[in-house]
C-alpha atoms as a PDB file:
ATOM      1  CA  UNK A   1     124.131  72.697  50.192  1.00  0.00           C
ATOM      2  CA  UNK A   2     121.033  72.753  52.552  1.00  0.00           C
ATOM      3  CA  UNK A   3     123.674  72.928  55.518  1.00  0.00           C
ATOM      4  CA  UNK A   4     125.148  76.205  53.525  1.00  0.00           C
ATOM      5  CA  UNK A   5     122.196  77.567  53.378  1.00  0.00           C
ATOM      6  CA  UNK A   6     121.174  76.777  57.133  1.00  0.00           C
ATOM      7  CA  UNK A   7     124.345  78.252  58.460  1.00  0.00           C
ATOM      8  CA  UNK A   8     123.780  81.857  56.084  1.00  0.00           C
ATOM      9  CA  UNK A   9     119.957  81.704  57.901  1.00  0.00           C
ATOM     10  CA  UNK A  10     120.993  81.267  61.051  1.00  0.00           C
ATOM     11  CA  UNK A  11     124.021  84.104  60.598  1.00  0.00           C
ATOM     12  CA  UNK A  12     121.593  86.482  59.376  1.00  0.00           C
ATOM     13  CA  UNK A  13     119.027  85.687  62.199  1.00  0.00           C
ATOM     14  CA  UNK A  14     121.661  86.532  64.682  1.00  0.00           C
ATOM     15  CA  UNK A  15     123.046  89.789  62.720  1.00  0.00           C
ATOM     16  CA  UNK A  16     119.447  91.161  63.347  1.00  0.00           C
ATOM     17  CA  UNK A  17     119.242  90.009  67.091  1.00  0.00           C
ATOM     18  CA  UNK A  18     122.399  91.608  67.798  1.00  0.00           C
ATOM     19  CA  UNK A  19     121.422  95.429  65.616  1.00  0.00           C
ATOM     20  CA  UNK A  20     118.118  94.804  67.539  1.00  0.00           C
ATOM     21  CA  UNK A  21     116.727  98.324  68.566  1.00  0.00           C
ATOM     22  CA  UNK A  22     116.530  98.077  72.169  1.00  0.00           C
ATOM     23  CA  UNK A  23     113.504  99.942  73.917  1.00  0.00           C
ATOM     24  CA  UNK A  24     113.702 100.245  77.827  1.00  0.00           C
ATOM     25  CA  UNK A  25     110.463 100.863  79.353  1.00  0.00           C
ATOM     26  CA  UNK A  26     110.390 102.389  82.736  1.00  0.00           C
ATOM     27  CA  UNK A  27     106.560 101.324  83.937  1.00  0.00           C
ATOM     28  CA  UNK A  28     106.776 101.965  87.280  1.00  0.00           C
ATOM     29  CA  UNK A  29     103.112 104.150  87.291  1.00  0.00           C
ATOM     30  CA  UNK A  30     101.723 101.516  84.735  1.00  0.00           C
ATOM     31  CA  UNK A  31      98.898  98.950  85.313  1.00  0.00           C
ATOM     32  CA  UNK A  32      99.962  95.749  84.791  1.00  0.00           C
ATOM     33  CA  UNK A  33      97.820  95.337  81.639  1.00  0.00           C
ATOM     34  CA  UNK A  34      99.249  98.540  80.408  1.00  0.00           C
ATOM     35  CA  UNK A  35     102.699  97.112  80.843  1.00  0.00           C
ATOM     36  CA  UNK A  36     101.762  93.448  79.444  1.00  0.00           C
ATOM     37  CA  UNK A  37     100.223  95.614  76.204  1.00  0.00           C
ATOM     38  CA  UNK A  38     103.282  98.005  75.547  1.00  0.00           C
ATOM     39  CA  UNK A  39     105.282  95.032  75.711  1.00  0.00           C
ATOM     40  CA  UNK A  40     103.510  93.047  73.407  1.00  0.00           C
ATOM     41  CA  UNK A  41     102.939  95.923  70.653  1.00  0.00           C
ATOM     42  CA  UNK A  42     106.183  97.160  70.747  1.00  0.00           C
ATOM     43  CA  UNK A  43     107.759  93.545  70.807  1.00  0.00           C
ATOM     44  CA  UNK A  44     105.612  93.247  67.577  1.00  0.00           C
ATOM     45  CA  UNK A  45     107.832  96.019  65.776  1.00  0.00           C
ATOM     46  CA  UNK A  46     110.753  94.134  66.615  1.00  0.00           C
ATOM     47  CA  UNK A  47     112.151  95.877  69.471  1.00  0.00           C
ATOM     48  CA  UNK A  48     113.972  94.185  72.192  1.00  0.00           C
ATOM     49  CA  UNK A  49     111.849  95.537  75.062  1.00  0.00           C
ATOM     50  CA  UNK A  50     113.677  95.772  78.778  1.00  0.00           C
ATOM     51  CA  UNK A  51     110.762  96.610  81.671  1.00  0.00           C
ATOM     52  CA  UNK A  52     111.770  97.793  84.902  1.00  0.00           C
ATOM     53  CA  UNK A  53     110.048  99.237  88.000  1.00  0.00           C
ATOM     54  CA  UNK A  54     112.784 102.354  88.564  1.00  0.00           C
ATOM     55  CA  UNK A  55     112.545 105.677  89.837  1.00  0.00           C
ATOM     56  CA  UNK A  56     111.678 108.119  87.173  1.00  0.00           C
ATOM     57  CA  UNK A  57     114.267 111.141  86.799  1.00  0.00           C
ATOM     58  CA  UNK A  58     113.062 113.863  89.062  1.00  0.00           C
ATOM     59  CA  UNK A  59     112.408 116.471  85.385  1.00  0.00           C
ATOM     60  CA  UNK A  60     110.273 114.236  84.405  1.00  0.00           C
ATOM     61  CA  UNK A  61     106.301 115.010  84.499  1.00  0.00           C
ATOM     62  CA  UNK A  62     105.059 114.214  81.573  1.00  0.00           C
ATOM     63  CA  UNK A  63     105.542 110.684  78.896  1.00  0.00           C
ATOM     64  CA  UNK A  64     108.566 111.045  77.845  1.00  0.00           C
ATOM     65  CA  UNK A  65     111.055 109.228  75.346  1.00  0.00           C
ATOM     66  CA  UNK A  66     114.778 110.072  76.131  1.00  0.00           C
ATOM     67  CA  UNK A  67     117.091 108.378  73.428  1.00  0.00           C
ATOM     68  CA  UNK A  68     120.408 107.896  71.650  1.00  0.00           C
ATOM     69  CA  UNK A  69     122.319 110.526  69.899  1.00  0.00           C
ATOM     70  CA  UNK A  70     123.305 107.302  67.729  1.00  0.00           C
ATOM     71  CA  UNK A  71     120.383 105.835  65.942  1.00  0.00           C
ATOM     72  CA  UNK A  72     121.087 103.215  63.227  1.00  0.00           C
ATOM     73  CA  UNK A  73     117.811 104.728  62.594  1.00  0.00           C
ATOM     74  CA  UNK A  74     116.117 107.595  63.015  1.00  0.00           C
ATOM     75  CA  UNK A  75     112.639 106.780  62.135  1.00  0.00           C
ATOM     76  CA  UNK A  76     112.714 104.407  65.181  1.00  0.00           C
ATOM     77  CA  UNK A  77     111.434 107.282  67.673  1.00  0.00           C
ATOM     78  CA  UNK A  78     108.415 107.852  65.271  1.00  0.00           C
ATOM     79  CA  UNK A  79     108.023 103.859  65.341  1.00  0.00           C
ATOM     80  CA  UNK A  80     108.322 103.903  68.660  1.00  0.00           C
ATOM     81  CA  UNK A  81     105.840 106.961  69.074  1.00  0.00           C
ATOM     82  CA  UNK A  82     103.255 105.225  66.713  1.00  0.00           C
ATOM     83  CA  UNK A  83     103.094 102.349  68.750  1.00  0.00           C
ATOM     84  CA  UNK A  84     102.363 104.331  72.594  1.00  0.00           C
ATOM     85  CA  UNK A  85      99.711 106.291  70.398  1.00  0.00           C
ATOM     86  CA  UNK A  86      97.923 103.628  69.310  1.00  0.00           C
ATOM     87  CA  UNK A  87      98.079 102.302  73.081  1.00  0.00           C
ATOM     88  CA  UNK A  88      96.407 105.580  74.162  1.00  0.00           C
ATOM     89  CA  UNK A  89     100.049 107.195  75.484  1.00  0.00           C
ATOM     90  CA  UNK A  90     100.832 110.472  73.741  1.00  0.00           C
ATOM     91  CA  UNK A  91     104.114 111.576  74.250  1.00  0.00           C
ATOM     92  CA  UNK A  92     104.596 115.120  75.564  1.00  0.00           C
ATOM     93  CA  UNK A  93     108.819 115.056  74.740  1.00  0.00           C
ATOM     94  CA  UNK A  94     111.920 113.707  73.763  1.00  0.00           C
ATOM     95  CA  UNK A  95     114.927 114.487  74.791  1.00  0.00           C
ATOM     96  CA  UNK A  96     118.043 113.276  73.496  1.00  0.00           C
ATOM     97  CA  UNK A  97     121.139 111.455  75.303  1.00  0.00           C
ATOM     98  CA  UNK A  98     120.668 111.783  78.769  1.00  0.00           C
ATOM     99  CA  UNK A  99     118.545 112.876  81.880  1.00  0.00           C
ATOM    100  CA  UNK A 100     119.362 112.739  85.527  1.00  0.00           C
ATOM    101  CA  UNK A 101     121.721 109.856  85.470  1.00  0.00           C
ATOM    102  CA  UNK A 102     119.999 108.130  82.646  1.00  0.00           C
ATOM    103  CA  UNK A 103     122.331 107.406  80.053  1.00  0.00           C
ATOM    104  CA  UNK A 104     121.249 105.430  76.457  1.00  0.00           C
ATOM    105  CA  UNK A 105     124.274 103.770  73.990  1.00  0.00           C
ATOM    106  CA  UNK A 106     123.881 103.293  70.361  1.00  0.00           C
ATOM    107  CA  UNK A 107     119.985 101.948  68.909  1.00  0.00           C
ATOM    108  CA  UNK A 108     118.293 102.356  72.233  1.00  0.00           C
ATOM    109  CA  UNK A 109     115.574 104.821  73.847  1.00  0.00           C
ATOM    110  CA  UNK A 110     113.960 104.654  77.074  1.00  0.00           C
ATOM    111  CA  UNK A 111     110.225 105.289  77.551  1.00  0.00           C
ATOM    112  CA  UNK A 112     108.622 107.090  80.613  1.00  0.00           C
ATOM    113  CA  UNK A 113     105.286 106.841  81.044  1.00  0.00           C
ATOM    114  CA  UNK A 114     102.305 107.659  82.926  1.00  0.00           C
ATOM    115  CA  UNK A 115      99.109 105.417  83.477  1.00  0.00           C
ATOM    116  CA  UNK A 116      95.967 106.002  81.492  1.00  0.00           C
ATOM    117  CA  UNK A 117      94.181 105.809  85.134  1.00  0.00           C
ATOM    118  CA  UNK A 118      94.943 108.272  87.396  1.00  0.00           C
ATOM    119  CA  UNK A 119      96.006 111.570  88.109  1.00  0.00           C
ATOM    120  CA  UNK A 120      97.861 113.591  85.069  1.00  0.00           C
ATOM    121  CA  UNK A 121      99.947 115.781  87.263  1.00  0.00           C
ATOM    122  CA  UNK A 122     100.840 115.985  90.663  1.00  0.00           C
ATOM    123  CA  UNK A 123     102.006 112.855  93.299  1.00  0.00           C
ATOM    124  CA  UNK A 124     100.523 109.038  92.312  1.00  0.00           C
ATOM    125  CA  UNK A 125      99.802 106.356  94.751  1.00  0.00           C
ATOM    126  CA  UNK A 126     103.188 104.730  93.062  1.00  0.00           C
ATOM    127  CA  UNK A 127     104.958 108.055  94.236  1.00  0.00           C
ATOM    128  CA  UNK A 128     103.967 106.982  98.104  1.00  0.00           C
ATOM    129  CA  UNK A 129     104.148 103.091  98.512  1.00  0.00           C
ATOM    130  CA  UNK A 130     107.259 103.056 100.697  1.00  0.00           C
ATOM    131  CA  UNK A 131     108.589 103.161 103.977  1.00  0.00           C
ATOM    132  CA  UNK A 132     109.080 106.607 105.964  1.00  0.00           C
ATOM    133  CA  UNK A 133     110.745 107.441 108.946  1.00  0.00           C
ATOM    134  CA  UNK A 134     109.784 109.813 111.773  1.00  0.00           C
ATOM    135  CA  UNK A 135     111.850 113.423 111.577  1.00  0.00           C
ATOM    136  CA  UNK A 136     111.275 116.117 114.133  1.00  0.00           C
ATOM    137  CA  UNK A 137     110.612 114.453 116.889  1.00  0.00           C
ATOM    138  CA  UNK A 138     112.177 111.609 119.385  1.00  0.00           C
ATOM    139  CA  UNK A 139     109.949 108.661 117.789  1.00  0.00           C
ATOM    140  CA  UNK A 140     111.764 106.127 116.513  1.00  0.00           C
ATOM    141  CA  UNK A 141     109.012 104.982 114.080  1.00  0.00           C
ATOM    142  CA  UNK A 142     108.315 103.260 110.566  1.00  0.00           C
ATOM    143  CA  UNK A 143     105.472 103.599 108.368  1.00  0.00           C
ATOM    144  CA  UNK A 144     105.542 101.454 105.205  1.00  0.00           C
ATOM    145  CA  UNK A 145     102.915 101.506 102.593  1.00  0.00           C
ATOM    146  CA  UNK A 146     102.962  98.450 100.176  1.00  0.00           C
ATOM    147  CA  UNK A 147     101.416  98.108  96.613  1.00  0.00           C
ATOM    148  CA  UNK A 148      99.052  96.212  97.700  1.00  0.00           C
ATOM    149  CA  UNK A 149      97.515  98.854  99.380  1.00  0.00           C
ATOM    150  CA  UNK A 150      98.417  97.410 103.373  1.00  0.00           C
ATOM    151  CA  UNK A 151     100.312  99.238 105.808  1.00  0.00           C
ATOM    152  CA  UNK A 152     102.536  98.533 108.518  1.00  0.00           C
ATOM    153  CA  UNK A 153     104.008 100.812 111.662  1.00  0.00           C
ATOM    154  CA  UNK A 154     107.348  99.434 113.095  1.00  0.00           C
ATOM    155  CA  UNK A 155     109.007 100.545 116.298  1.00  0.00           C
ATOM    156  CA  UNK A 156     108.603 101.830 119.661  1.00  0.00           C
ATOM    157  CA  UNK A 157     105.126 100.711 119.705  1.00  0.00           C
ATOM    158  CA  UNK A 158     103.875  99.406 123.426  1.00  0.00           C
ATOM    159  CA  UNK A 159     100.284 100.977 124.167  1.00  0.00           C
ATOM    160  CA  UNK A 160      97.265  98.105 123.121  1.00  0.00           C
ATOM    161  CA  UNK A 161      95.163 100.687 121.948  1.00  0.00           C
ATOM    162  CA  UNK A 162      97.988 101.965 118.880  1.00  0.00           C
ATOM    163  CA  UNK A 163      98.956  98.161 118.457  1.00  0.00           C
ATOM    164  CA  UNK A 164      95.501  97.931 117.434  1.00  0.00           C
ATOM    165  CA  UNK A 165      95.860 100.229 114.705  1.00  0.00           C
ATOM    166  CA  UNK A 166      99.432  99.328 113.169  1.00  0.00           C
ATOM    167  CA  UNK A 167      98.623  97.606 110.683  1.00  0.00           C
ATOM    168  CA  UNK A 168      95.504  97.570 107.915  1.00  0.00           C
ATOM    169  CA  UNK A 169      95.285  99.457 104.549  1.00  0.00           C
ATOM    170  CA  UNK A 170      95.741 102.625 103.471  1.00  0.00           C
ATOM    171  CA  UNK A 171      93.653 104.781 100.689  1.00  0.00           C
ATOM    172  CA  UNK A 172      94.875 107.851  98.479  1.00  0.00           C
ATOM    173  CA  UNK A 173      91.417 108.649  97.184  1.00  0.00           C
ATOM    174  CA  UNK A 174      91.563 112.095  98.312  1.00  0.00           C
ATOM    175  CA  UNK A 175      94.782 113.690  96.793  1.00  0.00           C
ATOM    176  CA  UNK A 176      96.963 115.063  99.125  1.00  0.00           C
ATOM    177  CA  UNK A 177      95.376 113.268 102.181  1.00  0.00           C
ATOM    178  CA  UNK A 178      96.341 109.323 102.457  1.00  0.00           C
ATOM    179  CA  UNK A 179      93.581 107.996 105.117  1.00  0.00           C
ATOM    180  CA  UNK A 180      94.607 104.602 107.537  1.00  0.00           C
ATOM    181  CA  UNK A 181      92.060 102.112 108.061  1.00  0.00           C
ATOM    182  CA  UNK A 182      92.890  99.790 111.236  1.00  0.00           C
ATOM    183  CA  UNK A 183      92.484  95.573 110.427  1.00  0.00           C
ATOM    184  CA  UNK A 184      89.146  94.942 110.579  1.00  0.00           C
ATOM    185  CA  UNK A 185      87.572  98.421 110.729  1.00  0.00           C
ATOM    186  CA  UNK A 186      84.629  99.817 108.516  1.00  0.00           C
ATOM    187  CA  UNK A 187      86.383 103.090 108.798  1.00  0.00           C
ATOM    188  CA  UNK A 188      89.456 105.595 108.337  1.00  0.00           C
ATOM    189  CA  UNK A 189      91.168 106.185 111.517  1.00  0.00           C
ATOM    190  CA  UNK A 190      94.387 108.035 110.483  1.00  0.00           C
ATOM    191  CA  UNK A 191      94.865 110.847 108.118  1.00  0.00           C
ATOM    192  CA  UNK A 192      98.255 112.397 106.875  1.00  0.00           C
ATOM    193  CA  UNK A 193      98.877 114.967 104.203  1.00  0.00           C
ATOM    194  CA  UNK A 194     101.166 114.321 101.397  1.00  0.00           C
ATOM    195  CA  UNK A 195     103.798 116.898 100.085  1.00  0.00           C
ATOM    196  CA  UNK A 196     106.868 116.443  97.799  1.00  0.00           C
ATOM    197  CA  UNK A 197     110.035 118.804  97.960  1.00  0.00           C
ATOM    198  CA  UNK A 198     112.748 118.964  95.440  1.00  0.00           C
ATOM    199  CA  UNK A 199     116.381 120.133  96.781  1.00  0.00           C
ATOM    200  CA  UNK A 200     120.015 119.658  96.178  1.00  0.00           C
ATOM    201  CA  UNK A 201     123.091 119.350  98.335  1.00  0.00           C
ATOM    202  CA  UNK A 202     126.652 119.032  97.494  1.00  0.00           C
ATOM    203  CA  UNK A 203     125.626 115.640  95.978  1.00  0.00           C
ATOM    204  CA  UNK A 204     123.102 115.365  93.614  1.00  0.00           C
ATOM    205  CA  UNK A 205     119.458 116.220  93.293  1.00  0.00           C
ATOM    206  CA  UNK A 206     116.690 115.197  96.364  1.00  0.00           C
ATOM    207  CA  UNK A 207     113.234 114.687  96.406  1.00  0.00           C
ATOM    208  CA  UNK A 208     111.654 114.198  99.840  1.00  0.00           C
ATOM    209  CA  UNK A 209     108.271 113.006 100.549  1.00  0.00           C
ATOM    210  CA  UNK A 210     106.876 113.710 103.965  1.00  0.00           C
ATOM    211  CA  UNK A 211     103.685 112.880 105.468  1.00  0.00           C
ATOM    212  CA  UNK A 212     102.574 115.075 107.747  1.00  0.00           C
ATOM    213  CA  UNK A 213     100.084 113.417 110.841  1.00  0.00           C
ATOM    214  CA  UNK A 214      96.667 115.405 111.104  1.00  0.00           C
ATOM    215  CA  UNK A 215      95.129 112.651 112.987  1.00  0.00           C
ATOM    216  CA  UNK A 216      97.341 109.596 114.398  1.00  0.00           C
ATOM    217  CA  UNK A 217      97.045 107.436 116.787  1.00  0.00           C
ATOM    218  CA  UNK A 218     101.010 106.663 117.016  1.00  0.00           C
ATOM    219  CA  UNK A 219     102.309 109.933 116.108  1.00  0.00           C
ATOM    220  CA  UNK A 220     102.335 112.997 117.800  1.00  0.00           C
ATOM    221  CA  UNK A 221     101.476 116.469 115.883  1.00  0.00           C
ATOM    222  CA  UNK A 222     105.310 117.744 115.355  1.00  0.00           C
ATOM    223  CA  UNK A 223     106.434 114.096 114.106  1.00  0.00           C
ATOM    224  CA  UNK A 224     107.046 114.110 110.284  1.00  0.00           C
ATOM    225  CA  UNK A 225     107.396 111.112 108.334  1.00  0.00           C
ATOM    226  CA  UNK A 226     109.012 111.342 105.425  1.00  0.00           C
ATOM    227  CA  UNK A 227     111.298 109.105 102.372  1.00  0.00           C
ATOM    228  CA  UNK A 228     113.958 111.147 100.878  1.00  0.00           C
ATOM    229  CA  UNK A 229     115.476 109.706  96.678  1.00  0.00           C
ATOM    230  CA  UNK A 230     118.374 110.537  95.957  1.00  0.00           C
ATOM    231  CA  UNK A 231     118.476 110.919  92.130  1.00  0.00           C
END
């Protein structure tokens, strides 16, 4: 009998695992104790909670929840909803299905969200920790900029005095100018402006990012740098 009633336990434990509502949380411009919090609360209200670090769709701006047309349940968004309130995230939309090349199946929803710290609008030091190439010039030159807030130029680098000043860290204090500060300097050297363009070819949707050099000591005035995403 107590075996019976084991095996109808277990059965039911796994029925509920498997019709678990599965919330995919994109927290690429979270903290990590943002991240380590949604996951927790959300956990808590029996979600099966996927975080990743991916690219947000290009349309998207704002906090958003994009979910199934197929809910088991619909009260899940407002559970879902509930629990980024009481976190301090107040969703601006939700949009059902699909966006970009974002796609959700039956009992899932995918939250996009913006850090409580931080700008509200416009490019985020997330947005510009990568590694750009030179366009518009002859330069064959990389500039990454890591998370961690170092930078590093690659290339056809030869003179002492620029060696000197290829690597360090990097600041974005000063929206849209990021400022280059040399290993072991008290002081910004560098300075590039930031802009973001949206296009489209024959593809899909781009978004390029381009920094453009208003005082370098590697690049010359009509270099560009720039990262292109392809959505």
């Amino acid at each position: 009998m107590f075996r019976v009633f084991s095996l109808v336990v277990c059965c039911t434990a796994l029925l509920a695992c498997a019709h678990q509502p599965t919330v995919y949380l994109y927290a690429k411009y979270l903290t990590p104790q943002e991240r380590e919090s949604l996951e927790e609360a959300l956990g808590n209200k029996e979600f099966a909670v996927q975080s990743n670090n991916f690219e947000f769709p290009t349309t998207i701006e704002q906090n958003t929840i994009l979910y199934s047309l197929v809910l088991s349940e619909p009260a899940l968004l407002t559970h879902i909803e509930q629990v980024t309130r009481a976190k301090g995230f107040a969703i601006s939309r939700q949009q059902a299905m699909t966006e970009g090349n974002h796609w959700y199946t039956k009992d899932s929803a995918a939250l996009f969200l913006y850090s409580l710290e931080g700008p509200k609008q416009g490019l985020r030091k997330a947005d510009i920790a990568r590694a750009f190439i030179t366009s518009g010039c002859d330069t064959d030159i990389t500039l990454t900029l890591q998370d961690d807030g170092t930078y590093q130029f690659k290339g056809t680098i030869t003179d002492t005095f620029q060696k000197q000043h290829a690597t360090g860290t990097w600041l974005f204090r000063q929206r849209p100018y990021v400022e280059l500060r040399a290993t072991g300097a008290d002081y910004s050297s560098q300075y590039f402006e930031v802009s973001r363009e949206y296009t489209r070819d024959q593809i899909s949707a781009l978004t390029f990012i381009r920094l453009t050099p208003l005082q370098s000591y590697l690049l010359d005035s009509d270099c560009t740098l720039e990262f292109a995403l392809r959505e």
